[in-house]
Every structure is written in structure tokens, then in C-alpha cells.
Protein backbone atom coordinates (compact mmCIF):
# COMPACT_ATOMS: atom_id res chain seq x y z
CA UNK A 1 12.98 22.33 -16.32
CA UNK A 2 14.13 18.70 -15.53
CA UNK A 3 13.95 17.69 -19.14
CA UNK A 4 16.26 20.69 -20.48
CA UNK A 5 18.94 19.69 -17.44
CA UNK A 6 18.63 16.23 -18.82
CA UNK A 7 19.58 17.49 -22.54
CA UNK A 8 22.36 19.55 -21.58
CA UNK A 9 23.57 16.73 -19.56
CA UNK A 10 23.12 14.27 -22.27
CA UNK A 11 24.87 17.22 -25.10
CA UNK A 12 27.70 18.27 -22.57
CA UNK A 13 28.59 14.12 -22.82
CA UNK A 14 31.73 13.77 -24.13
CA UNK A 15 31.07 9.53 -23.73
CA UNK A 16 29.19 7.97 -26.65
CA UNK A 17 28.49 5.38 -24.92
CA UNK A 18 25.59 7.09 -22.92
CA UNK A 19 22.83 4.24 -22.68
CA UNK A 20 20.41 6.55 -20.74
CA UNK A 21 19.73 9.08 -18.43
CA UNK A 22 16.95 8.62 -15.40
CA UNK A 23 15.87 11.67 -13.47
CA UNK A 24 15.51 10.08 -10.07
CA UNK A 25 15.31 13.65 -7.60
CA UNK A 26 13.30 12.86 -4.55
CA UNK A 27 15.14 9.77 -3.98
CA UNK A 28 18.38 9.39 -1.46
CA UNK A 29 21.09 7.67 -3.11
CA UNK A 30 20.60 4.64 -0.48
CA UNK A 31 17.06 4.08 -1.84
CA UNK A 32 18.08 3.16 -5.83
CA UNK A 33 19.36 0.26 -6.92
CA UNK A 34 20.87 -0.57 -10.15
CA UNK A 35 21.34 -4.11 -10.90
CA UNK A 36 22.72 -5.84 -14.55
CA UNK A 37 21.60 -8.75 -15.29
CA UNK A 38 20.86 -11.29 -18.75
CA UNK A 39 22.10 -8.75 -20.61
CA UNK A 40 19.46 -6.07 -19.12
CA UNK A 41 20.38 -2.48 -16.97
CA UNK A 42 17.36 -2.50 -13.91
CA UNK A 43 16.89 0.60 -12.14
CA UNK A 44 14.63 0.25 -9.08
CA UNK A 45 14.20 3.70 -6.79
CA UNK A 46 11.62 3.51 -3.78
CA UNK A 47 10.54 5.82 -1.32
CA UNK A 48 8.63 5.11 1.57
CA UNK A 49 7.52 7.91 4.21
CA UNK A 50 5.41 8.29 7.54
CA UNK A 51 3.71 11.04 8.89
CA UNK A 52 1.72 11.09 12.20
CA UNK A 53 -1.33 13.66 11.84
CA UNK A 54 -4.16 14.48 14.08
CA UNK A 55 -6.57 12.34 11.87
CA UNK A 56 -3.89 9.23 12.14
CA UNK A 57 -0.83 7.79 10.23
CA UNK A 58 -0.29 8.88 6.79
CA UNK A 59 2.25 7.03 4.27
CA UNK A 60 3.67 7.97 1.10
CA UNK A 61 5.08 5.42 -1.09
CA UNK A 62 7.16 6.31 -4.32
CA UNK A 63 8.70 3.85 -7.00
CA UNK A 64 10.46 4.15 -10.29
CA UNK A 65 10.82 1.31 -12.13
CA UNK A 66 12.72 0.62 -15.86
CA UNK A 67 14.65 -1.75 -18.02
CA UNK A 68 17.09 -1.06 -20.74
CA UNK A 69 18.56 -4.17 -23.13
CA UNK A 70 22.08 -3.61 -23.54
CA UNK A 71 23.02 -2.79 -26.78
CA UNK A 72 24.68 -5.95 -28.89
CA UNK A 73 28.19 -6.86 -28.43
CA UNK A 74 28.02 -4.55 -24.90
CA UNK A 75 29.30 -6.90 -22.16
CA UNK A 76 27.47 -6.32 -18.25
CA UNK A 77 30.87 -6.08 -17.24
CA UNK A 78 31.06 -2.81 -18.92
CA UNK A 79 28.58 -1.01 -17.56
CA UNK A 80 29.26 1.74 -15.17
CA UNK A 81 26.50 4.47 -13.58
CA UNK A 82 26.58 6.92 -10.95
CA UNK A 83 23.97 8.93 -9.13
């Protein structure tokens, strides 16, 4: 399951400075953003599909959307994150 990747992920850390962990499959890299900011982490992900059918258009539209404080004493300049 996604949650039991995301423990072994967060156990197998050897950084303890881990501020979180956001399971964002279904996404491309190219549609997340991660922007830090008065002293807050933002993670935005959107999706956005288009499918013609016999009946018409159909569209799919995905977003994730959080906001972690920094810790005190954590500069933004610190922060790192990867995909």
C-alpha cells in the first residue's frame, strides 16, 4: 500500500530533518510545484486531461494542495525536496 511505502521511506531516512512526505503518483514531475515562502513549504500538484468521446469532450481535473510552517529557527534557505 502507498501508506506502508511512505513509512519505510520515512524509517529507511537516515536525515532527521524530514519535514514531510507527500504521495503525489499520478502527477508528472512538470505539473508540481513547490514554492517557500514567509516561512511556509507550499506544494501545489495539478492535473488536467481531455478526452474526446462519442457523447463529446470529457475533462479530468486533479489538484493537491498543502502547507507546512517551517519548524522555528529553520531558515527557507534550507529547505531542499525532490520528487
Amino acid at each position: 500500500s502507498i501508506q506502508r511505502r511512505l513509512n519505510r521511506m520515512l524509517n529507511s531516512s537516515h536525515d532527521h530533518k524530514l519535514l514531510a512526505l507527500m504521495d503525489v503518483e499520478g502527477f508528472d514531475p512538470k505539473e508540481v510545484t513547490v514554492t517557500v515562502k514567509d516561512g511556509k513549504v507550499k506544494v501545489l500538484a495539478e492535473h488536467e486531461e481531455e478526452h474526446t468521446t462519442a457523447r463529446g469532450k470529457e475533462y479530468n481535473y486533479r489538484n493537491i494542495t498543502r502547507e507546512i510552517s517551517l519548524p522555528p529557527r529553520v531558515s527557507e534557505d534550507e529547505v531542499t525536496y525532490s520528487l
